[in-house]
C-alpha atoms as a PDB file:
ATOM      1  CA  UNK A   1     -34.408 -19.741 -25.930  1.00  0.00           C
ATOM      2  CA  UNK A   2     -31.817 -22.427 -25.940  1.00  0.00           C
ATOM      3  CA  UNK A   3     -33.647 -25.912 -25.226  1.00  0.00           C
ATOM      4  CA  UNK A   4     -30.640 -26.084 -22.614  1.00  0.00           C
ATOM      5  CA  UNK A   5     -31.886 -23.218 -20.698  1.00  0.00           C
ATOM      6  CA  UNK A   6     -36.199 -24.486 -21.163  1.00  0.00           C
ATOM      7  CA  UNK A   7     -34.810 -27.604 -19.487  1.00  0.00           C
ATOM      8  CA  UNK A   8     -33.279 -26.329 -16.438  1.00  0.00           C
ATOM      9  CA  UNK A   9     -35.920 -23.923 -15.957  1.00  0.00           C
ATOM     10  CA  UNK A  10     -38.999 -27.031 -16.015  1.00  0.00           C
ATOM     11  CA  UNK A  11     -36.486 -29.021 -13.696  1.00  0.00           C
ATOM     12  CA  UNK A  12     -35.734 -25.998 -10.951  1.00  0.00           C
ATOM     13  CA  UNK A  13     -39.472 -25.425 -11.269  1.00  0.00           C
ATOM     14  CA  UNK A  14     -40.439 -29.196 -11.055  1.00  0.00           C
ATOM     15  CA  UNK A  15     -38.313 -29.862  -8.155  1.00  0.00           C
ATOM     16  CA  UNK A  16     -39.841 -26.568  -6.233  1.00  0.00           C
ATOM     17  CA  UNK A  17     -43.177 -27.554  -6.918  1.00  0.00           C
ATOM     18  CA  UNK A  18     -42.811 -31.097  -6.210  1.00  0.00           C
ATOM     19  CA  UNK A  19     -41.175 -30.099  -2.443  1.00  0.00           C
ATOM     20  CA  UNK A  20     -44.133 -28.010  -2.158  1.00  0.00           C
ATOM     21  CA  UNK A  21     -46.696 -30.343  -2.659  1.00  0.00           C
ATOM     22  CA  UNK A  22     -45.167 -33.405  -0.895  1.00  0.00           C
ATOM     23  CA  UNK A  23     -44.397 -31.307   2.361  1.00  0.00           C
ATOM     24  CA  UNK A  24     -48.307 -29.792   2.076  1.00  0.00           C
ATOM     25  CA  UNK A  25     -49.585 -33.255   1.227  1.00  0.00           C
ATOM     26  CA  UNK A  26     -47.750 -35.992   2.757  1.00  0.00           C
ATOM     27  CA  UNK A  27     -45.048 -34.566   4.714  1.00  0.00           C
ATOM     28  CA  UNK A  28     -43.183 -37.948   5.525  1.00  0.00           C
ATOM     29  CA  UNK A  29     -42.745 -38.810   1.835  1.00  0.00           C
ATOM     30  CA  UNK A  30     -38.973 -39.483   1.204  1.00  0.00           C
ATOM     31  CA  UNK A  31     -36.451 -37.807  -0.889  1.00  0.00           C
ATOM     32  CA  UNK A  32     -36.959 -40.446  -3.647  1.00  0.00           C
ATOM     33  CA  UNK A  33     -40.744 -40.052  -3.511  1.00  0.00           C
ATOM     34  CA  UNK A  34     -40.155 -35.895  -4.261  1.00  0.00           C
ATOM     35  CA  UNK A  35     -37.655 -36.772  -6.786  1.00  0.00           C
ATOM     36  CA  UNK A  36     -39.791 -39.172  -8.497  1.00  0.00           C
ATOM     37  CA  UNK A  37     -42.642 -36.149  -8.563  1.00  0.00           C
ATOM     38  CA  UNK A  38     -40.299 -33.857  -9.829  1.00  0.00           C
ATOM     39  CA  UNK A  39     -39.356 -36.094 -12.902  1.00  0.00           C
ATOM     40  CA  UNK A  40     -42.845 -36.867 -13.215  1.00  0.00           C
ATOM     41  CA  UNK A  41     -43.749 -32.919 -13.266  1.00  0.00           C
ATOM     42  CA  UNK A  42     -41.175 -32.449 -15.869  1.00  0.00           C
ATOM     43  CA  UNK A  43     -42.477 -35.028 -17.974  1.00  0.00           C
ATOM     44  CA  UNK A  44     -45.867 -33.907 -18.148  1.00  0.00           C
ATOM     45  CA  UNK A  45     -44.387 -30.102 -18.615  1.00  0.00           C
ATOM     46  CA  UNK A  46     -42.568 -31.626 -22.141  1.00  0.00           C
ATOM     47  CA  UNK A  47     -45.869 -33.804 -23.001  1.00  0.00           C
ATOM     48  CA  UNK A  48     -48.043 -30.723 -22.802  1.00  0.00           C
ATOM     49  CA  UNK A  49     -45.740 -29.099 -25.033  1.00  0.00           C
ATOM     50  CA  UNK A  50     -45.394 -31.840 -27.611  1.00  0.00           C
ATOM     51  CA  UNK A  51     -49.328 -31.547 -27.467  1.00  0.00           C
ATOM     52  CA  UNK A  52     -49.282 -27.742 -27.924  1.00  0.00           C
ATOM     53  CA  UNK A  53     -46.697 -28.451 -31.115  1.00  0.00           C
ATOM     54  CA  UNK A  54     -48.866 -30.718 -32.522  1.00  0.00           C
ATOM     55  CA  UNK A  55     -52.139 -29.571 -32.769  1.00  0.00           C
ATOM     56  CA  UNK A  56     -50.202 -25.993 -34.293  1.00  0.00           C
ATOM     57  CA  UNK A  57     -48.662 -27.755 -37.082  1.00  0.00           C
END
């Protein structure tokens, strides 16, 4: 798959997760507060991977 496509996928799935949680968790967080989670999601989706790559090669 095109790195494009990995991307959009981890940030449509980032951003549903992180409206899920917020809204189960703390429903009066703000828009920047589930933006911030869904960056942070994302970034922890491409850390596992480097992780994953690295312990392969």
């Amino acid at each position: 798959m095109n790195r494009l496509y990995i991307f959009i996928i981890r940030a449509v799935f980032g951003a549903g997760f992180a409206v899920l949680v917020t809204r189960i968790f703390y429903p009066k967080a703000s828009l920047e507060q589930i933006i911030g989670l869904g960056i942070f999601l994302v970034g922890m989706a491409y850390l596992a991977e480097y992780f994953r790559n690295r312990r392969q090669d």
